[in-house]
N, C-alpha and C. Protein backbone atom coordinates (compact mmCIF):
# COMPACT_ATOMS: atom_id res chain seq x y z
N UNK A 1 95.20 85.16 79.76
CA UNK A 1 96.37 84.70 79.03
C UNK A 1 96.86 83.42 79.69
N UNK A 2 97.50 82.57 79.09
CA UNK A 2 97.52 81.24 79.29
C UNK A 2 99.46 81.18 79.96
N UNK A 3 99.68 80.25 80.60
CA UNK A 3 101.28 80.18 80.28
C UNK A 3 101.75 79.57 78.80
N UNK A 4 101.22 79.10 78.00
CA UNK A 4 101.57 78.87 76.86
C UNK A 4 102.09 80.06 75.99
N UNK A 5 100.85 80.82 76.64
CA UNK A 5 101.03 82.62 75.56
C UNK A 5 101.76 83.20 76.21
N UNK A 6 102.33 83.10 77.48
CA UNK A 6 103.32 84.02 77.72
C UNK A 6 104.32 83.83 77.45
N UNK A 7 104.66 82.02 77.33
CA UNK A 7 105.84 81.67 76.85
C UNK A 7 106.13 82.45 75.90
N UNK A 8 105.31 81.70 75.23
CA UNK A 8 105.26 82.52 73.30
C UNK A 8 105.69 84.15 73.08
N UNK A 9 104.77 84.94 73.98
CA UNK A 9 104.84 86.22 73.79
C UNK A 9 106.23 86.32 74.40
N UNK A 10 106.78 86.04 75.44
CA UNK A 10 108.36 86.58 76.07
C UNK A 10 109.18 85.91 74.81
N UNK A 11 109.14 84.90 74.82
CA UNK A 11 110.03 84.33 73.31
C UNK A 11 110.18 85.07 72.34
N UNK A 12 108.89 85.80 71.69
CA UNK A 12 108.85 86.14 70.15
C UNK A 12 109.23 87.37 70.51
N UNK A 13 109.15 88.21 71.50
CA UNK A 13 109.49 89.61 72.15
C UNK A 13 110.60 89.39 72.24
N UNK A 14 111.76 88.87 73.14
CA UNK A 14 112.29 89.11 73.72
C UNK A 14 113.48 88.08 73.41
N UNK A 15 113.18 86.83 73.18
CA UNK A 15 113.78 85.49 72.77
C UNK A 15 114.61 84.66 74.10
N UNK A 16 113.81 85.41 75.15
CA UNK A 16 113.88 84.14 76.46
C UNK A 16 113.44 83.29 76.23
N UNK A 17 113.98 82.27 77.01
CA UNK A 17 113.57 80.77 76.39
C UNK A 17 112.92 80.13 78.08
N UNK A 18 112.52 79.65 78.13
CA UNK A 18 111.42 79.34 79.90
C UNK A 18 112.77 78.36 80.48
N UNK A 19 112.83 78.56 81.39
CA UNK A 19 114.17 77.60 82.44
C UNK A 19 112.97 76.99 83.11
N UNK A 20 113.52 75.89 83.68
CA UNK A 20 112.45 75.07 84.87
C UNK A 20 113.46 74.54 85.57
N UNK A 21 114.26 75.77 86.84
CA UNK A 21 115.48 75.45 87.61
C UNK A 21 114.97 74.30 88.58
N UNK A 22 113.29 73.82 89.24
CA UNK A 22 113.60 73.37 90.64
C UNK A 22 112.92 71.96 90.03
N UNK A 23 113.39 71.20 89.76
CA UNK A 23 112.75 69.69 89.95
C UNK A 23 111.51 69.49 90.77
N UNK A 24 111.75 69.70 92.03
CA UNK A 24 110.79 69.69 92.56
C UNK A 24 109.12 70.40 92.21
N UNK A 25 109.66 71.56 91.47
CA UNK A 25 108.44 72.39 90.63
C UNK A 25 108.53 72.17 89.45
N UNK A 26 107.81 71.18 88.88
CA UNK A 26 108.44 71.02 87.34
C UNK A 26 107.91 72.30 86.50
N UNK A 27 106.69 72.47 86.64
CA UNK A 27 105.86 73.67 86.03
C UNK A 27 105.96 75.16 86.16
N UNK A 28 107.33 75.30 87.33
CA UNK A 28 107.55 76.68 87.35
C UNK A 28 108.17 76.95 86.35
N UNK A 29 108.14 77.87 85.51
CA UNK A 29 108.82 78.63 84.52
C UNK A 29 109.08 80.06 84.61
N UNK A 30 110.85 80.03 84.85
CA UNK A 30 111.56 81.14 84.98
C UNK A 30 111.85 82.16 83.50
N UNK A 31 111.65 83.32 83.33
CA UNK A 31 112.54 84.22 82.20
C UNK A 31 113.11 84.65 82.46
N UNK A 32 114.57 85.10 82.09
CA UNK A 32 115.98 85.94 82.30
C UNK A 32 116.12 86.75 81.42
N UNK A 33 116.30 88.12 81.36
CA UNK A 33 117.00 88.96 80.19
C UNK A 33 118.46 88.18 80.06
N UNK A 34 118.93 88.47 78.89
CA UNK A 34 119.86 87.54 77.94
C UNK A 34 121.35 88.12 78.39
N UNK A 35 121.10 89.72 78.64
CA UNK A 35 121.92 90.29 78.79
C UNK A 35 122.79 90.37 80.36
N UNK A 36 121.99 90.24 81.05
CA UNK A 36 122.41 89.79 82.57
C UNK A 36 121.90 89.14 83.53
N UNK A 37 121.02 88.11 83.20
CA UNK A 37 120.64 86.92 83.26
C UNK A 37 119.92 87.38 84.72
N UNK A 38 119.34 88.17 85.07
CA UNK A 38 117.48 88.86 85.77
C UNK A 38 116.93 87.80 85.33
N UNK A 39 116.20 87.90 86.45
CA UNK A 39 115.32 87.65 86.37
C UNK A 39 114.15 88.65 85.85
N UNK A 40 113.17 88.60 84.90
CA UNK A 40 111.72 89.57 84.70
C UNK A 40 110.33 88.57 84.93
N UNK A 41 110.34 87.23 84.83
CA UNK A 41 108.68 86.66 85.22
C UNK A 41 109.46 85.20 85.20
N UNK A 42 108.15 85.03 86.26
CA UNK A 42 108.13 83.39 86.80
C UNK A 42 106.62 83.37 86.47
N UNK A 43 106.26 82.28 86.00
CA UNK A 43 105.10 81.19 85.89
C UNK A 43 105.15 80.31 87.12
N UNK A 44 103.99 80.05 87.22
CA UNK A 44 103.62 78.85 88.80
C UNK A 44 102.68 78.78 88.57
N UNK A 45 102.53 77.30 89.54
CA UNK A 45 100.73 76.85 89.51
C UNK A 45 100.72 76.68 90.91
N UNK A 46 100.31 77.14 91.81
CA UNK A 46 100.01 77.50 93.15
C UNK A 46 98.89 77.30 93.56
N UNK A 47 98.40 76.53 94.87
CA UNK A 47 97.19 76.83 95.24
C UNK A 47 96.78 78.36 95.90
N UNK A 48 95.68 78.19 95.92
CA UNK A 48 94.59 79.88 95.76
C UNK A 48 95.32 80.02 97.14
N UNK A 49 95.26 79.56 98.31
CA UNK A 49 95.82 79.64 99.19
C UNK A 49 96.56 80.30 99.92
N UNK A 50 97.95 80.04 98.71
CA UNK A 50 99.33 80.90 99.08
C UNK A 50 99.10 82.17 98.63
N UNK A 51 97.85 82.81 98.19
CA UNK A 51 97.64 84.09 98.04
C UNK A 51 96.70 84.74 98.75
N UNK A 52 96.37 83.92 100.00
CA UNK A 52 95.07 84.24 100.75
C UNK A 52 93.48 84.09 100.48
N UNK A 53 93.57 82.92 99.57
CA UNK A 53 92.19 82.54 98.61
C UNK A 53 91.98 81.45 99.70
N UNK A 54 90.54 81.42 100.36
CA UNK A 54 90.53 80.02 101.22
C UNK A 54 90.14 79.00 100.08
N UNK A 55 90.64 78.51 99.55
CA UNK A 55 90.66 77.56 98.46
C UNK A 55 92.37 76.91 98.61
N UNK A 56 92.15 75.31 97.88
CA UNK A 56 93.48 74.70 98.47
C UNK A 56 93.42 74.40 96.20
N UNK A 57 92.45 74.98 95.48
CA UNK A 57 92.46 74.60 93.80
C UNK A 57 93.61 75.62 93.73
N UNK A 58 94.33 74.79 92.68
CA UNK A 58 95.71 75.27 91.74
C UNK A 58 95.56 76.18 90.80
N UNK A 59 96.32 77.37 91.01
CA UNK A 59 95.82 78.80 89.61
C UNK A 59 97.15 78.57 88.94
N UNK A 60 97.04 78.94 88.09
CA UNK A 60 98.49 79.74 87.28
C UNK A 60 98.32 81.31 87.44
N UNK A 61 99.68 81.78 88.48
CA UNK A 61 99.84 82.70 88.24
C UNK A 61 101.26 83.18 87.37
N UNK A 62 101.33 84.64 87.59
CA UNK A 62 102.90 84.96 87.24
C UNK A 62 103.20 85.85 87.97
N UNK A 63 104.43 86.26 88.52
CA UNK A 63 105.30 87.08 89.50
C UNK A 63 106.15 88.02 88.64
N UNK A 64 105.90 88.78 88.27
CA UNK A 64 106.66 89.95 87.25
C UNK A 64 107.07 91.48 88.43
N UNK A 65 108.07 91.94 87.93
CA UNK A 65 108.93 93.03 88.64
C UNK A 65 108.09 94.08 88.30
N UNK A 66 107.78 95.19 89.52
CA UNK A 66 107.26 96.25 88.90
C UNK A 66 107.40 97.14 89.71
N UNK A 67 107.10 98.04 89.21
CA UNK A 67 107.24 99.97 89.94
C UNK A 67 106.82 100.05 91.06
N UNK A 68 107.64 100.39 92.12
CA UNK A 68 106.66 100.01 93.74
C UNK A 68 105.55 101.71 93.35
N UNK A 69 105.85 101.95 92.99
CA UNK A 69 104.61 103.24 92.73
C UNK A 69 103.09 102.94 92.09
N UNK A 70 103.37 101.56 91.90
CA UNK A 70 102.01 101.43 90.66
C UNK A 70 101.66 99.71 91.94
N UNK A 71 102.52 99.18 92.18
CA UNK A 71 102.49 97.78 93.10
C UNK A 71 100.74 98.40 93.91
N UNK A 72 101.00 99.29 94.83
CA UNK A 72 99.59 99.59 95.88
C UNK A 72 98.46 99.82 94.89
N UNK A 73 98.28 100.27 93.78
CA UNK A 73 96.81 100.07 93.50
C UNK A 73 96.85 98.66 92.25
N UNK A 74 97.61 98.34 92.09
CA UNK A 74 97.67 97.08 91.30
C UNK A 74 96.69 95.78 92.48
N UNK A 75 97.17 95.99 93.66
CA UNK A 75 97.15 94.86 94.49
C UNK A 75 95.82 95.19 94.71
N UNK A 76 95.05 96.34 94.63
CA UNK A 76 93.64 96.59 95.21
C UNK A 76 92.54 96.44 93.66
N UNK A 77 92.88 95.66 92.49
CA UNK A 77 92.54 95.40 91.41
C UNK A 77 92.46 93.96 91.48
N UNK A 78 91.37 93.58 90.83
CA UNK A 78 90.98 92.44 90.89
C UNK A 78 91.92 91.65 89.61
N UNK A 79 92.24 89.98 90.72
CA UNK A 79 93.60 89.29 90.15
C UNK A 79 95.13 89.47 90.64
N UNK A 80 95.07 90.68 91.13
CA UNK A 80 96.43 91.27 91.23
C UNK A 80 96.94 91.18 92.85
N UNK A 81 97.64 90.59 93.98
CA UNK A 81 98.48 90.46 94.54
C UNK A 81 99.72 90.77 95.12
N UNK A 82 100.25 90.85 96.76
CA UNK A 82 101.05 91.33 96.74
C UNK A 82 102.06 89.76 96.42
N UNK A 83 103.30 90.19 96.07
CA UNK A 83 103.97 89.08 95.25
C UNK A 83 104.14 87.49 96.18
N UNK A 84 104.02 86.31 95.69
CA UNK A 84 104.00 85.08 96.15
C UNK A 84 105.51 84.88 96.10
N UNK A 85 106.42 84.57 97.29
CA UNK A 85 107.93 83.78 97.44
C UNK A 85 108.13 84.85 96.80
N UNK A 86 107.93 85.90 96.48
CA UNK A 86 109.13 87.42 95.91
C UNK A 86 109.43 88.54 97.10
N UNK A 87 110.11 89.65 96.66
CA UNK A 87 110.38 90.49 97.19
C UNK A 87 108.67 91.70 97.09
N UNK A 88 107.97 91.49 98.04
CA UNK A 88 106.59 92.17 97.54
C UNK A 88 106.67 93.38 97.40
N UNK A 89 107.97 94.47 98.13
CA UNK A 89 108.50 95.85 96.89
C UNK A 89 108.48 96.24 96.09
N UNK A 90 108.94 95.26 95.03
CA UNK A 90 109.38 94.82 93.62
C UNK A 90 108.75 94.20 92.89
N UNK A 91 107.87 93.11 93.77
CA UNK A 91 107.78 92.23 92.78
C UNK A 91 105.79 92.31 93.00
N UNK A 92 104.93 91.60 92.38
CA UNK A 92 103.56 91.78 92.10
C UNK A 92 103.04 90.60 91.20
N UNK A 93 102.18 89.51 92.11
CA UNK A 93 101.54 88.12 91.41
C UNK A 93 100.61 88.52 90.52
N UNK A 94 99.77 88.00 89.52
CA UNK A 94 99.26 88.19 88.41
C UNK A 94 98.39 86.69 88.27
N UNK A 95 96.86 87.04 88.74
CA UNK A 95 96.85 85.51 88.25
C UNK A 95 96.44 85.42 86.85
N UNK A 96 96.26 83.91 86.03
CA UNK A 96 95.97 83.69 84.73
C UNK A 96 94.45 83.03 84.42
N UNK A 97 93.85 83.62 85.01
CA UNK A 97 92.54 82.74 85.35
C UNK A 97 91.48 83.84 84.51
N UNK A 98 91.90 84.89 83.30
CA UNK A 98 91.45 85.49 82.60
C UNK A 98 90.75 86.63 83.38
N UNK A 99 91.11 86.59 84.81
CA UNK A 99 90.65 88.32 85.05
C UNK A 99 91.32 89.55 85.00
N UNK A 100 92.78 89.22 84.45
CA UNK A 100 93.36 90.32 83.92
C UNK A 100 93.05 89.82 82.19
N UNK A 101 93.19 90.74 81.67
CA UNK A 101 93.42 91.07 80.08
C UNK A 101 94.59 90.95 80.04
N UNK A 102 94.80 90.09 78.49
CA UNK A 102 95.68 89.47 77.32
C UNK A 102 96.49 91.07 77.72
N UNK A 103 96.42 92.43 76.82
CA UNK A 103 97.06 93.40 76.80
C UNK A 103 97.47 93.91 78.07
N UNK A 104 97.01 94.19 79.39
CA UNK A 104 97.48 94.53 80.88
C UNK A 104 98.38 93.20 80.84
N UNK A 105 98.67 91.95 80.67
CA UNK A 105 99.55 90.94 81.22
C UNK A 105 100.74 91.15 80.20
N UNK A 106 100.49 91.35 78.96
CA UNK A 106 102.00 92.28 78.10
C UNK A 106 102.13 92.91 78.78
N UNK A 107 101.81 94.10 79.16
CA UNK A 107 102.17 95.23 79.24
C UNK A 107 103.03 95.63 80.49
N UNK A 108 102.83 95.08 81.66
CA UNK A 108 103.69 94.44 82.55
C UNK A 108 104.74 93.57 82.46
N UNK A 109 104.46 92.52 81.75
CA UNK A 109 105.58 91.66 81.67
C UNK A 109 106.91 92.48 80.71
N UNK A 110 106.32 93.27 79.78
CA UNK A 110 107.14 94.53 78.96
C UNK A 110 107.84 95.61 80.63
N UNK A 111 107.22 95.90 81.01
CA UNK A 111 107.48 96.86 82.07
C UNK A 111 108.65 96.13 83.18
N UNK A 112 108.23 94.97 83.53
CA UNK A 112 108.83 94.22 84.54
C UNK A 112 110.58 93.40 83.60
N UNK A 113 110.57 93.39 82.40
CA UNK A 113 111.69 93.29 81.38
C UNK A 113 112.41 94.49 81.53
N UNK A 114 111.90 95.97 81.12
CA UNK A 114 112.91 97.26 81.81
C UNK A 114 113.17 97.41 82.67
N UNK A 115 112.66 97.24 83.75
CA UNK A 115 113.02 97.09 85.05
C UNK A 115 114.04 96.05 85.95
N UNK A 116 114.20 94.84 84.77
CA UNK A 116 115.32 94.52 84.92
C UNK A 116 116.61 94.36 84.13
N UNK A 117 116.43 95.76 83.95
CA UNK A 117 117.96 96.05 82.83
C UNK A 117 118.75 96.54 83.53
N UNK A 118 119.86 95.93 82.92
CA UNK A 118 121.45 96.50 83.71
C UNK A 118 120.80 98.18 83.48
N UNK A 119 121.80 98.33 85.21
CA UNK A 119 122.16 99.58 85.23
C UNK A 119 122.51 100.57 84.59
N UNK A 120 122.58 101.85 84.35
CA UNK A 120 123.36 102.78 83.28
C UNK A 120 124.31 103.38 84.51
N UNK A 121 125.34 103.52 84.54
CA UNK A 121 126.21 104.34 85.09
C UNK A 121 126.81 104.92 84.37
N UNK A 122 127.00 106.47 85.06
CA UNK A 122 127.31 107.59 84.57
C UNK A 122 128.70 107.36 84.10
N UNK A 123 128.79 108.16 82.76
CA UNK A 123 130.00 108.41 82.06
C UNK A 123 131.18 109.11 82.73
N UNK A 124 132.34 109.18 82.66
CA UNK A 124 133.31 109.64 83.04
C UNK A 124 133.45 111.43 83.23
N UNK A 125 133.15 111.60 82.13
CA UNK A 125 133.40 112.77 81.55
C UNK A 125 131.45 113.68 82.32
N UNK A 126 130.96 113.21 82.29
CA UNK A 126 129.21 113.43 83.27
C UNK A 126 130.11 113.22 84.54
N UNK A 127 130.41 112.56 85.30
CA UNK A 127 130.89 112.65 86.40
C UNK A 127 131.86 113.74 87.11
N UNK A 128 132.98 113.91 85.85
CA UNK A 128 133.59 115.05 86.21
C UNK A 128 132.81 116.63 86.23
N UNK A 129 131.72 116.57 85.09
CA UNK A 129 131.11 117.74 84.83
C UNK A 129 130.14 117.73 86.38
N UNK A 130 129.41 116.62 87.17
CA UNK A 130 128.56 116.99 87.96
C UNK A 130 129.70 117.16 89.44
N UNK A 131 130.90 116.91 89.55
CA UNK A 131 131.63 117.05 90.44
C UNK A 131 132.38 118.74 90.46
N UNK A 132 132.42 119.45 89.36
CA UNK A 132 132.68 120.65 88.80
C UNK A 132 131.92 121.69 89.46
């Protein structure tokens, strides 16, 4: 999957629109849920490098939020990374160099979007009942 298509796909999904906060990175592209402005995926073009590739050639990857339960065998799958400049807990690189599949790079970037949804806190009336 390309960064073009992810644009596209987070857009037509979701209707994030790509931020490019750092000047200095013109090509990074940030997405925010709308609703409380999370971050769920960054785009970058990074050398192989900053992921432990002895190579100094530029990939596109992406940095999407995900389940630290699923993060340890993600990272032992080919493409997949512990996260570049993220929280590597949380977070999990993705490169775009077509060795993940079009459907596994939705399907995460879908996953890493719930994962950054506001909180639910408990109702009033649930609170009194679990304090009871």
């Amino acid at each position: 999957m390309t960064r073009a298509e992810i644009a596209a796909y987070i857009e037509n999904r979701y209707g994030a629109q790509a931020e490019y906060p750092w000047t200095a990175y013109p090509n990074f592209m940030v997405f925010r849920r709308g609703d409380n402005r999370k971050w769920f995926a960054v785009v970058m073009d990074i050398p192989k490098r900053k992921l432990g590739i002895s190579s100094d050639e530029v990939i596109d990857v992406i940095n999407i939020k995900c389940d630290p339960l699923l993060l340890g065998s993600l990272c032992t799958s080919p493409g997949f990374y512990p996260a570049y400049h993220m929280n590597k807990a949380h977070w999990v690189t993705a490169t775009l160099d077509g060795t993940i599949g079009q459907n596994e790079i939705k399907w995460l970037v879908d996953m890493s979007y719930d994962l950054a949804a506001p909180k639910q806190r408990a109702s009033r009336s649930a609170q009194k009942t679990n304090d009871a």
